[in-house]
N, C-alpha and C. Protein backbone atom coordinates (compact mmCIF):
# COMPACT_ATOMS: atom_id res chain seq x y z
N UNK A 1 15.78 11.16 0.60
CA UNK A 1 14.36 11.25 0.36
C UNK A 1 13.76 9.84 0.38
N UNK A 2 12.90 9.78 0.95
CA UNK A 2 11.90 8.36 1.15
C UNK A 2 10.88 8.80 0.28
N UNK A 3 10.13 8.53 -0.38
CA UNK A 3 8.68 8.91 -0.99
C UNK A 3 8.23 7.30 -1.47
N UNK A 4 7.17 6.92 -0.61
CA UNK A 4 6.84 5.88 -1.69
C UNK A 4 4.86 5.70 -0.70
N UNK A 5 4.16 5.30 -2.27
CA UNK A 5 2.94 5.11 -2.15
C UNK A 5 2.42 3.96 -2.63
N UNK A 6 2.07 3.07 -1.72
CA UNK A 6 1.60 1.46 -2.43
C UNK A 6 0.76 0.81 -1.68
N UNK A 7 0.11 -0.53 -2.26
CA UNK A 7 -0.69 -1.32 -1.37
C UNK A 7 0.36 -2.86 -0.88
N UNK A 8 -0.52 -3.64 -0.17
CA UNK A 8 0.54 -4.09 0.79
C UNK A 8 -0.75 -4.87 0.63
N UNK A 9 -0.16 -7.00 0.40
CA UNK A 9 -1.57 -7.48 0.88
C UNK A 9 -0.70 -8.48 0.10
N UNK A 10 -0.85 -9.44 1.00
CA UNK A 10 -1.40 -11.16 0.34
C UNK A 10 -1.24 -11.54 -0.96
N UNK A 11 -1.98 -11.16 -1.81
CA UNK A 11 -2.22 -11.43 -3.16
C UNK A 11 -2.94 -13.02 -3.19
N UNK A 12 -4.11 -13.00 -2.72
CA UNK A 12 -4.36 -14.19 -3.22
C UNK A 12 -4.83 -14.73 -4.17
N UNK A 13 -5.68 -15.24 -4.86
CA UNK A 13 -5.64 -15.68 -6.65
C UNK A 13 -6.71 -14.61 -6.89
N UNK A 14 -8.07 -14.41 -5.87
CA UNK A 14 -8.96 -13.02 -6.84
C UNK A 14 -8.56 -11.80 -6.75
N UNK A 15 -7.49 -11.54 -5.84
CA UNK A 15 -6.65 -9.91 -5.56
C UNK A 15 -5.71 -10.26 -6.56
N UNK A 16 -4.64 -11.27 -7.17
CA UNK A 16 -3.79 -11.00 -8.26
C UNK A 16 -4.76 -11.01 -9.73
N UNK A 17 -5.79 -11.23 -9.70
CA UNK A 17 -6.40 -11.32 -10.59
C UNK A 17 -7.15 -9.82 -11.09
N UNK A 18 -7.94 -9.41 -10.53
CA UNK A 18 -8.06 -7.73 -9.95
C UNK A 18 -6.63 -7.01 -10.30
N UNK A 19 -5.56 -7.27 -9.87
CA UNK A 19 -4.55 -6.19 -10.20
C UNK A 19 -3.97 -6.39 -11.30
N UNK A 20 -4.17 -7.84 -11.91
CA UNK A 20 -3.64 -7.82 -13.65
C UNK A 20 -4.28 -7.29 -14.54
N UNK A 21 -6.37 -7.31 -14.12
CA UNK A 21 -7.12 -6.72 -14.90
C UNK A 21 -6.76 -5.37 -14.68
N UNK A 22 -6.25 -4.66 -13.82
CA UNK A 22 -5.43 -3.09 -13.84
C UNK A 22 -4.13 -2.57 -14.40
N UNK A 23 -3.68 -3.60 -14.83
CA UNK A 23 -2.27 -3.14 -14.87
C UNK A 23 -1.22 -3.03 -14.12
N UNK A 24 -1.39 -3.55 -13.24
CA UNK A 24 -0.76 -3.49 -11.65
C UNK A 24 0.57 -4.08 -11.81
N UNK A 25 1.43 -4.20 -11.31
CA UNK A 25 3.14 -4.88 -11.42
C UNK A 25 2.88 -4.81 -10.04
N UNK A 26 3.50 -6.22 -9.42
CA UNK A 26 3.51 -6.32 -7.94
C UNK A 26 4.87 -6.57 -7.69
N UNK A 27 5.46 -6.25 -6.54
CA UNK A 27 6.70 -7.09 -5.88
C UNK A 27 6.94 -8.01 -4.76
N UNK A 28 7.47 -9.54 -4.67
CA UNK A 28 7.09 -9.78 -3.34
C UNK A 28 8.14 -9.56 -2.65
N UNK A 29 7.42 -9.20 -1.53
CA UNK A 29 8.53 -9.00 0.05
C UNK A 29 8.46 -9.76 0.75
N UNK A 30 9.11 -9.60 2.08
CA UNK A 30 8.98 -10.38 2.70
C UNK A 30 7.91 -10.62 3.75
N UNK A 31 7.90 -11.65 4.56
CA UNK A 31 6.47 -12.25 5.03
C UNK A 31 5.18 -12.58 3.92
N UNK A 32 5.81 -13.57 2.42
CA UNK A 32 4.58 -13.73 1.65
C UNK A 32 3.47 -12.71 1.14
N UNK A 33 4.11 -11.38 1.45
CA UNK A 33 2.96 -10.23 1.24
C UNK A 33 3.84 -9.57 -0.24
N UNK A 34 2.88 -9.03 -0.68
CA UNK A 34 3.40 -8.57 -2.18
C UNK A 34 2.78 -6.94 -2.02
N UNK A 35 3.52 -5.74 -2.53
CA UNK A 35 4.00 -4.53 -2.52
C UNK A 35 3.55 -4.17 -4.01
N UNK A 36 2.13 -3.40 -4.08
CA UNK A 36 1.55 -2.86 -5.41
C UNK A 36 2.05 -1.38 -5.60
N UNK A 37 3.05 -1.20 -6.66
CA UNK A 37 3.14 0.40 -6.50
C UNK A 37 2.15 0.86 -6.75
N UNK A 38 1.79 2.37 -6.59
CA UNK A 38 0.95 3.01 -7.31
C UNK A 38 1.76 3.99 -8.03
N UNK A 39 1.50 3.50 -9.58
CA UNK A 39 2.20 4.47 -10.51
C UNK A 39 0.80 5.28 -11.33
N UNK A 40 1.45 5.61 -12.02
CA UNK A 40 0.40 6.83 -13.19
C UNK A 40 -0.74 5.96 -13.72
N UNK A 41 0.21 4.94 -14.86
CA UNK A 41 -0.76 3.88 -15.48
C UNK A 41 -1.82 3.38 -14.59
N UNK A 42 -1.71 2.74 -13.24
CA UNK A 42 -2.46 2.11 -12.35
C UNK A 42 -3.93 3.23 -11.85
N UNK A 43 -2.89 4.15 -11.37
CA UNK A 43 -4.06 5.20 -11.13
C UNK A 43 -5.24 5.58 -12.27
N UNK A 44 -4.45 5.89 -13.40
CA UNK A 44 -5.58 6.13 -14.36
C UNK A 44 -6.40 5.05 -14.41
N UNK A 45 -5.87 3.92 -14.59
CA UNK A 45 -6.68 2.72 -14.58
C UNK A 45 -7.89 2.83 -13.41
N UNK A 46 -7.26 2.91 -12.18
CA UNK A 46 -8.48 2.79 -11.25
C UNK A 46 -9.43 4.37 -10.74
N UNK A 47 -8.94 5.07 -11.15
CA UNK A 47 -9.49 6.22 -11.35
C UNK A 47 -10.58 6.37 -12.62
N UNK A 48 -10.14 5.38 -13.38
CA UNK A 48 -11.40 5.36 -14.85
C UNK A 48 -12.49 4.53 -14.31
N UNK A 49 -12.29 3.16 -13.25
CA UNK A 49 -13.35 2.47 -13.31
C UNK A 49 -14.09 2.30 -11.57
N UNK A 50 -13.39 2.99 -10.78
CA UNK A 50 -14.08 3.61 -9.38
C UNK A 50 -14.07 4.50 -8.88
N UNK A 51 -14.45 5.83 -10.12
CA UNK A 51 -15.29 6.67 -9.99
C UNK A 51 -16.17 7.01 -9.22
N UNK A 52 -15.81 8.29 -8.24
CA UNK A 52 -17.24 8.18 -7.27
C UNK A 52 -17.66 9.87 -6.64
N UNK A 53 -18.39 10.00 -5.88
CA UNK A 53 -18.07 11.51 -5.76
C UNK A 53 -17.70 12.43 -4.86
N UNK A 54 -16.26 11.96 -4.26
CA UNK A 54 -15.41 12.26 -4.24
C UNK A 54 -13.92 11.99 -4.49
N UNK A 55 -13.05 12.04 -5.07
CA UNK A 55 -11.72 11.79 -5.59
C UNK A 55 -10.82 12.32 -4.86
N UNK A 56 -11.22 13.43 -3.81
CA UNK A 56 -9.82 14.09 -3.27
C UNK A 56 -8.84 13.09 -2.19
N UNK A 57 -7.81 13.66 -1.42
CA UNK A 57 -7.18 12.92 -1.10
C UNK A 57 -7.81 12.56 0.90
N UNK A 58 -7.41 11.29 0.81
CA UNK A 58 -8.21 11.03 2.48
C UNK A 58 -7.35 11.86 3.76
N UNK A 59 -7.94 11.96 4.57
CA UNK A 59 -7.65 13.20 6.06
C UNK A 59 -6.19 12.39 6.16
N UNK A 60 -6.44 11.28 5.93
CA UNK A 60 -5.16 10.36 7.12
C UNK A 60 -4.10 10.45 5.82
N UNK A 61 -4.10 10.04 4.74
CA UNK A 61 -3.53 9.90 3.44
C UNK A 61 -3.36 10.75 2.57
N UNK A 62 -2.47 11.38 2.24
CA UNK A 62 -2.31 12.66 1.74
C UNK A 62 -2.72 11.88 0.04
N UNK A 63 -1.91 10.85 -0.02
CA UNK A 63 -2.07 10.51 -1.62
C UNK A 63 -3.33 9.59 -1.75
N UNK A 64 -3.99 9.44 -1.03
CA UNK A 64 -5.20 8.37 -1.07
C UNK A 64 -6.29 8.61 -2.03
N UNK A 65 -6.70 8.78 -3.15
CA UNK A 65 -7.94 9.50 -3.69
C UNK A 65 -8.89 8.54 -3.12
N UNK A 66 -10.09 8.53 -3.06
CA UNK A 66 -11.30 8.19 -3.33
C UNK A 66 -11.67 7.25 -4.01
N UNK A 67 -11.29 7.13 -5.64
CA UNK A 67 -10.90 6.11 -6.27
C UNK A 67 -9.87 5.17 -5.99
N UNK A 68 -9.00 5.12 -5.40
CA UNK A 68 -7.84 3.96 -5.02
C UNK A 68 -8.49 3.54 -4.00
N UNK A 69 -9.12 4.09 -2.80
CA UNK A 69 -9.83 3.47 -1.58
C UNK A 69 -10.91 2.84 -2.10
N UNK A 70 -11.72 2.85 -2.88
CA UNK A 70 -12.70 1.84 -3.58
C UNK A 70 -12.18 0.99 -3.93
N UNK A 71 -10.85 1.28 -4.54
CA UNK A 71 -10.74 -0.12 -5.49
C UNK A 71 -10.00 -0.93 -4.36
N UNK A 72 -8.89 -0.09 -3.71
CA UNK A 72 -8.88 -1.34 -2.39
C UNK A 72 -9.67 -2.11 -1.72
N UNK A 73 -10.78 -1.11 -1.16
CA UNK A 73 -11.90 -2.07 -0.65
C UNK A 73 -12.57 -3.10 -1.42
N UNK A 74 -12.48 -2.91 -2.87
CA UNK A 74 -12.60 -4.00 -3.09
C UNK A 74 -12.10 -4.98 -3.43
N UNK A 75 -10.36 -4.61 -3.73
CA UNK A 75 -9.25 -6.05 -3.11
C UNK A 75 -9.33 -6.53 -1.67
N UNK A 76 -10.50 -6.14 -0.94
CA UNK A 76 -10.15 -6.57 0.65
C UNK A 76 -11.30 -7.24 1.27
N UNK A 77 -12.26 -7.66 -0.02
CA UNK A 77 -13.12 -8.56 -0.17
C UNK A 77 -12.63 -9.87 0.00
N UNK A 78 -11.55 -10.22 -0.10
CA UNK A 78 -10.74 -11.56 0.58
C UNK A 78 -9.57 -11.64 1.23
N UNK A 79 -9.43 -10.46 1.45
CA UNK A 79 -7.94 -10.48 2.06
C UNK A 79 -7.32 -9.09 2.67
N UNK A 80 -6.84 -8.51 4.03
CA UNK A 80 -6.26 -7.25 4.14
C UNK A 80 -5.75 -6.72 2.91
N UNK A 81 -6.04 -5.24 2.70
CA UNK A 81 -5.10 -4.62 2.05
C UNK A 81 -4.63 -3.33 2.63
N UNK A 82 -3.11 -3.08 2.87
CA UNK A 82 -2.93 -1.48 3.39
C UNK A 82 -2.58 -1.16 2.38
N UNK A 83 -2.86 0.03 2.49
CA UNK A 83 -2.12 1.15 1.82
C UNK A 83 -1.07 1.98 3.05
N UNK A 84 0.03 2.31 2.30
CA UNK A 84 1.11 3.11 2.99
C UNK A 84 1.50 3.84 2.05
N UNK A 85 2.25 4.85 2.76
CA UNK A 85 2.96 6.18 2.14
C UNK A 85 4.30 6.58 2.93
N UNK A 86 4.58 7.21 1.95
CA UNK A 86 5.82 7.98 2.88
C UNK A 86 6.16 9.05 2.44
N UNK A 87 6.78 9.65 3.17
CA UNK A 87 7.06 11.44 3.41
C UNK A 87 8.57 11.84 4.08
N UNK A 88 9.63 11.55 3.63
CA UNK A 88 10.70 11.98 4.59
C UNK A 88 12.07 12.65 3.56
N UNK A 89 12.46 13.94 4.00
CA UNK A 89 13.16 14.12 3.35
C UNK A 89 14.46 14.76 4.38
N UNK A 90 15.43 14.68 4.31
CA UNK A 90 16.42 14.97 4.94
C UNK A 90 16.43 14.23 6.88
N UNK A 91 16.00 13.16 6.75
CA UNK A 91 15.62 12.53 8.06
C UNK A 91 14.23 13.06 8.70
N UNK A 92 13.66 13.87 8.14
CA UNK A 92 12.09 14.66 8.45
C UNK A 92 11.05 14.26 7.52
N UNK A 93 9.95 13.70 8.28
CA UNK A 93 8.70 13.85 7.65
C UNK A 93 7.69 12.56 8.31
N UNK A 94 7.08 12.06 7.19
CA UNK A 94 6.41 11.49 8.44
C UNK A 94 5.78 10.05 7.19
N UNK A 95 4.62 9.28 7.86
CA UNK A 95 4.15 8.32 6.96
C UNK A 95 2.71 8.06 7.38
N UNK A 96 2.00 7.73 6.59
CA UNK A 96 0.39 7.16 6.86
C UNK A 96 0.22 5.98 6.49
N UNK A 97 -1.05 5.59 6.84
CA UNK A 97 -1.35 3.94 6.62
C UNK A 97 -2.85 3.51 6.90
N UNK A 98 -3.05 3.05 5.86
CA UNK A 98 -4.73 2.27 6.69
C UNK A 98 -5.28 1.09 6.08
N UNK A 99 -6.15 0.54 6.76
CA UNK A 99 -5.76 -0.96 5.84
C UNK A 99 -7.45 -1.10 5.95
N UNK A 100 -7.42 -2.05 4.73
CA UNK A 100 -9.13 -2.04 4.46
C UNK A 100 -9.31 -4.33 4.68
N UNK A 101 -10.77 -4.53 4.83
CA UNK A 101 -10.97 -5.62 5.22
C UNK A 101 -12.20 -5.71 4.97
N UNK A 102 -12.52 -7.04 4.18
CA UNK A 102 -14.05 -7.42 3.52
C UNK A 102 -14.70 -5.90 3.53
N UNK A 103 -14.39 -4.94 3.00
CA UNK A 103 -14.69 -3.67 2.21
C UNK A 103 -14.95 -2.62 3.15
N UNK A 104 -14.08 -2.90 4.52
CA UNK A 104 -14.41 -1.84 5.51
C UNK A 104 -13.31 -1.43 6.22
N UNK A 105 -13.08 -0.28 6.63
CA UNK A 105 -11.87 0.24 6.56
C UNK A 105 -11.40 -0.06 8.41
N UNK A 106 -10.38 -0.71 8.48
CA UNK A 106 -10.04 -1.54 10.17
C UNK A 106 -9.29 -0.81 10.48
N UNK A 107 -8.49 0.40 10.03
CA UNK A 107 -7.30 0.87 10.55
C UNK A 107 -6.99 2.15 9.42
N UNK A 108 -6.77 3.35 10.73
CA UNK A 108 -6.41 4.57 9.68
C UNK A 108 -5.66 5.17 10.84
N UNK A 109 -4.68 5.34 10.80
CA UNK A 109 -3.43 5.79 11.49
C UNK A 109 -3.17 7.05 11.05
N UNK A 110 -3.32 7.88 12.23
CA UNK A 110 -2.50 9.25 11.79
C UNK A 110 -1.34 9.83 11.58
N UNK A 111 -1.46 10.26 10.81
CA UNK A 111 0.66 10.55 10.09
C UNK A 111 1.36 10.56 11.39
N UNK A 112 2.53 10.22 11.62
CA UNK A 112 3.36 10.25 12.55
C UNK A 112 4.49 10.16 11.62
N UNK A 113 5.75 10.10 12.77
CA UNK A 113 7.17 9.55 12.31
C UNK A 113 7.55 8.76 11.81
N UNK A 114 6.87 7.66 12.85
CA UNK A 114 7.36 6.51 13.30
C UNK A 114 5.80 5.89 13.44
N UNK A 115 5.57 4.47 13.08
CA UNK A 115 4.59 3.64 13.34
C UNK A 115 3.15 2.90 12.67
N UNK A 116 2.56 4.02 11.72
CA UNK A 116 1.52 3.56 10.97
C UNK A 116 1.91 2.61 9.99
N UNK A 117 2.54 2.84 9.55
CA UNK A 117 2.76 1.33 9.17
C UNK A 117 3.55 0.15 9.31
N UNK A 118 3.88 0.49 10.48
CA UNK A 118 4.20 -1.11 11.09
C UNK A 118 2.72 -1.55 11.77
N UNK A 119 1.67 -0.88 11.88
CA UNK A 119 0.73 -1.05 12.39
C UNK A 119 -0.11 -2.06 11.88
N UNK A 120 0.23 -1.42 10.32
CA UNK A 120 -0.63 -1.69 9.56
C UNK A 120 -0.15 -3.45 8.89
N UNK A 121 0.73 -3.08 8.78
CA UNK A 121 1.56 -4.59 8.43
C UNK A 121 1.53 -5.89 9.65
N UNK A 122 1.24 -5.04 11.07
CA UNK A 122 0.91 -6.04 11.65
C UNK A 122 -0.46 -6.82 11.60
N UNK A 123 -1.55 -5.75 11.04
CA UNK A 123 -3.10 -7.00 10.82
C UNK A 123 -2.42 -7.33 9.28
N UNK A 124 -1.39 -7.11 8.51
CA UNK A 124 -1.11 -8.35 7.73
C UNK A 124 -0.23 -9.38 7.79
N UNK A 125 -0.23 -9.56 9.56
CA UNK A 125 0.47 -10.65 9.92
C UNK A 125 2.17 -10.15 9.57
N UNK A 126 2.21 -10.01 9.33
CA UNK A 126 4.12 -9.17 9.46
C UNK A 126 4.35 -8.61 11.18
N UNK A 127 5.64 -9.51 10.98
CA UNK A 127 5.82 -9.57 12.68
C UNK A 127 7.29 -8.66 12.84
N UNK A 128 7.99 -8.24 13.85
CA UNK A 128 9.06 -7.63 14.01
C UNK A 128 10.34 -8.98 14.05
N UNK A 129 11.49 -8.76 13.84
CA UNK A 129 11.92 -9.82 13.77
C UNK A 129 13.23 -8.91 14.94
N UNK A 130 14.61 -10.19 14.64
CA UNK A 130 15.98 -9.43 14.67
C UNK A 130 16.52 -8.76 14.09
N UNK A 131 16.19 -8.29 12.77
CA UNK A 131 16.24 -7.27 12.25
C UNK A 131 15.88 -6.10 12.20
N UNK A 132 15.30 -5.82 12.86
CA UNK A 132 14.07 -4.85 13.40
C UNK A 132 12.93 -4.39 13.17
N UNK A 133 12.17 -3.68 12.85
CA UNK A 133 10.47 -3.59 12.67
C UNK A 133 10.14 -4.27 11.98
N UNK A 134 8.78 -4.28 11.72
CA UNK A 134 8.07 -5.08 10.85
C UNK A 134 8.01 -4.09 9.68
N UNK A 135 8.46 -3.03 9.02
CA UNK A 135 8.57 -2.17 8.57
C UNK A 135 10.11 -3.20 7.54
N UNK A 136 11.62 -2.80 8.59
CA UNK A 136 12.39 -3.38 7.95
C UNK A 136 12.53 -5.15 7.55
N UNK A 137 11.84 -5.90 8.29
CA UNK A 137 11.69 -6.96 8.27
C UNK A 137 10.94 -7.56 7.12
N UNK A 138 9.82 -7.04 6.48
CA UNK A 138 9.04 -6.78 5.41
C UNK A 138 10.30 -6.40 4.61
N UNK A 139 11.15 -5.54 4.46
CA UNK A 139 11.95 -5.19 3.30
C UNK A 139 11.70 -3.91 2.84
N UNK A 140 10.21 -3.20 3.14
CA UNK A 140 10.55 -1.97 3.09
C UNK A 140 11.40 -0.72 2.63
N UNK A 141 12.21 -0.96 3.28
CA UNK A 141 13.33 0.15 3.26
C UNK A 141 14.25 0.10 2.02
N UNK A 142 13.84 -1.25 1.05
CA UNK A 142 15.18 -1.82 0.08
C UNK A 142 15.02 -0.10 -1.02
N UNK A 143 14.18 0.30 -1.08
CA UNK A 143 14.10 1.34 -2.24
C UNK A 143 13.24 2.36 -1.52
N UNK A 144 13.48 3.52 -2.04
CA UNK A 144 13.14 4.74 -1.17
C UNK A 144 12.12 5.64 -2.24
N UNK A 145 12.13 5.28 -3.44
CA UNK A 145 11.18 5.83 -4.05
C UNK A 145 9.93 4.89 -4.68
N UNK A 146 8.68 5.28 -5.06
CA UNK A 146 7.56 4.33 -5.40
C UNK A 146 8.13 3.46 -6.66
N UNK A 147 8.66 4.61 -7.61
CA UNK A 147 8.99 4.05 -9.26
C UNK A 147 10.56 2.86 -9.07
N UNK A 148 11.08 2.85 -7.92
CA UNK A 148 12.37 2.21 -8.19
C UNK A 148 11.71 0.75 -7.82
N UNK A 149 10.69 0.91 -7.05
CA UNK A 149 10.15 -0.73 -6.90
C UNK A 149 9.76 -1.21 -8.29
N UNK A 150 9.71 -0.88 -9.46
CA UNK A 150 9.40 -1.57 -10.49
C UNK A 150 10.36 -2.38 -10.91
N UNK A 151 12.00 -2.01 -10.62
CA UNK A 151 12.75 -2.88 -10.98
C UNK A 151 12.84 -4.37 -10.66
N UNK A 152 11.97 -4.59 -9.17
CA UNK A 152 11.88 -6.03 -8.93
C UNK A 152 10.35 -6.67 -9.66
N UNK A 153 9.65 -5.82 -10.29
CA UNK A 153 8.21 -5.53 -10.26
C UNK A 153 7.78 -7.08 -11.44
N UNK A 154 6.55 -8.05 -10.75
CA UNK A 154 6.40 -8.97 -11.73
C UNK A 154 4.83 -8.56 -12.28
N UNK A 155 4.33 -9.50 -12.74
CA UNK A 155 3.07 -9.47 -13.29
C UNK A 155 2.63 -10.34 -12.26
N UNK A 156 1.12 -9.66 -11.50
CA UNK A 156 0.43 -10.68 -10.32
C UNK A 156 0.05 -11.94 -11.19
């Protein structure tokens, strides 16, 4: 099982600042980009204070509410932020991705297999290496569920 739902971005001093006033635990990966889970605590958090009217989940993003895409857009007031997901269970399923920029949304990839978010990691400058995608190259793949990324998880 793969399942994991997070933001993906830079972190630069007013985006780590924004995710401490949330509660946020970040991890960094590789290519200088840092990996926001989205857990319970976080959600409630940004679900209490970008409120809007609608909350359900986005066409492209099964887990996306309404509230998390606000509050991204407005981590992306200085800097890309994607959001990614994943969906795979027994080698089947699929992943989404879309990445927001000075508060406007540059990229929304439709679920596939394979690709939205290496897409997406590429407007955050994450390149493919010899290791292979920009997917595994990023580090990605080190944990397969959202909650096991907390074990590397710091304070932004």
């Amino acid at each position: 099982m793969h399942s994991i739902q997070a933001l993906v971005l830079a972190g630069d001093p007013e985006q780590r600042a924004a995710l401490a006033v949330a509660g946020a635990r970040v991890v960094p990966v590789g290519g200088g980009l840092l990996l926001v889970p989205i857990t319970s605590p976080l959600l409630t958090y940004v679900e209490s204070q970008h409120s809007g009217r609608y909350d359900g989940p986005s066409r492209t993003c099964r887990a996306l509410t309404g509230a998390l895409a606000r509050f991204a857009r407005r981590l992306s007031s200085t800097g890309p932020v994607a959001y990614i997901e994943t969906d795979y269970f027994g080698g089947h399923g699929d992943q989404a991705a879309t990445v927001f920029l000075r508060g406007q949304r540059v990229l929304r990839r439709p679920r596939a297999t394979i690709g939205p978010i290496n897409a997406a990691l590429a407007l955050l400058g994450a390149t493919s290496s010899a290791l292979g995608d920009a997917f595994d190259t990023v580090g990605l793949g080190r944990y397969r569920q959202t909650g096991l990324w907390l074990a590397e998880a710091i304070e932004p």
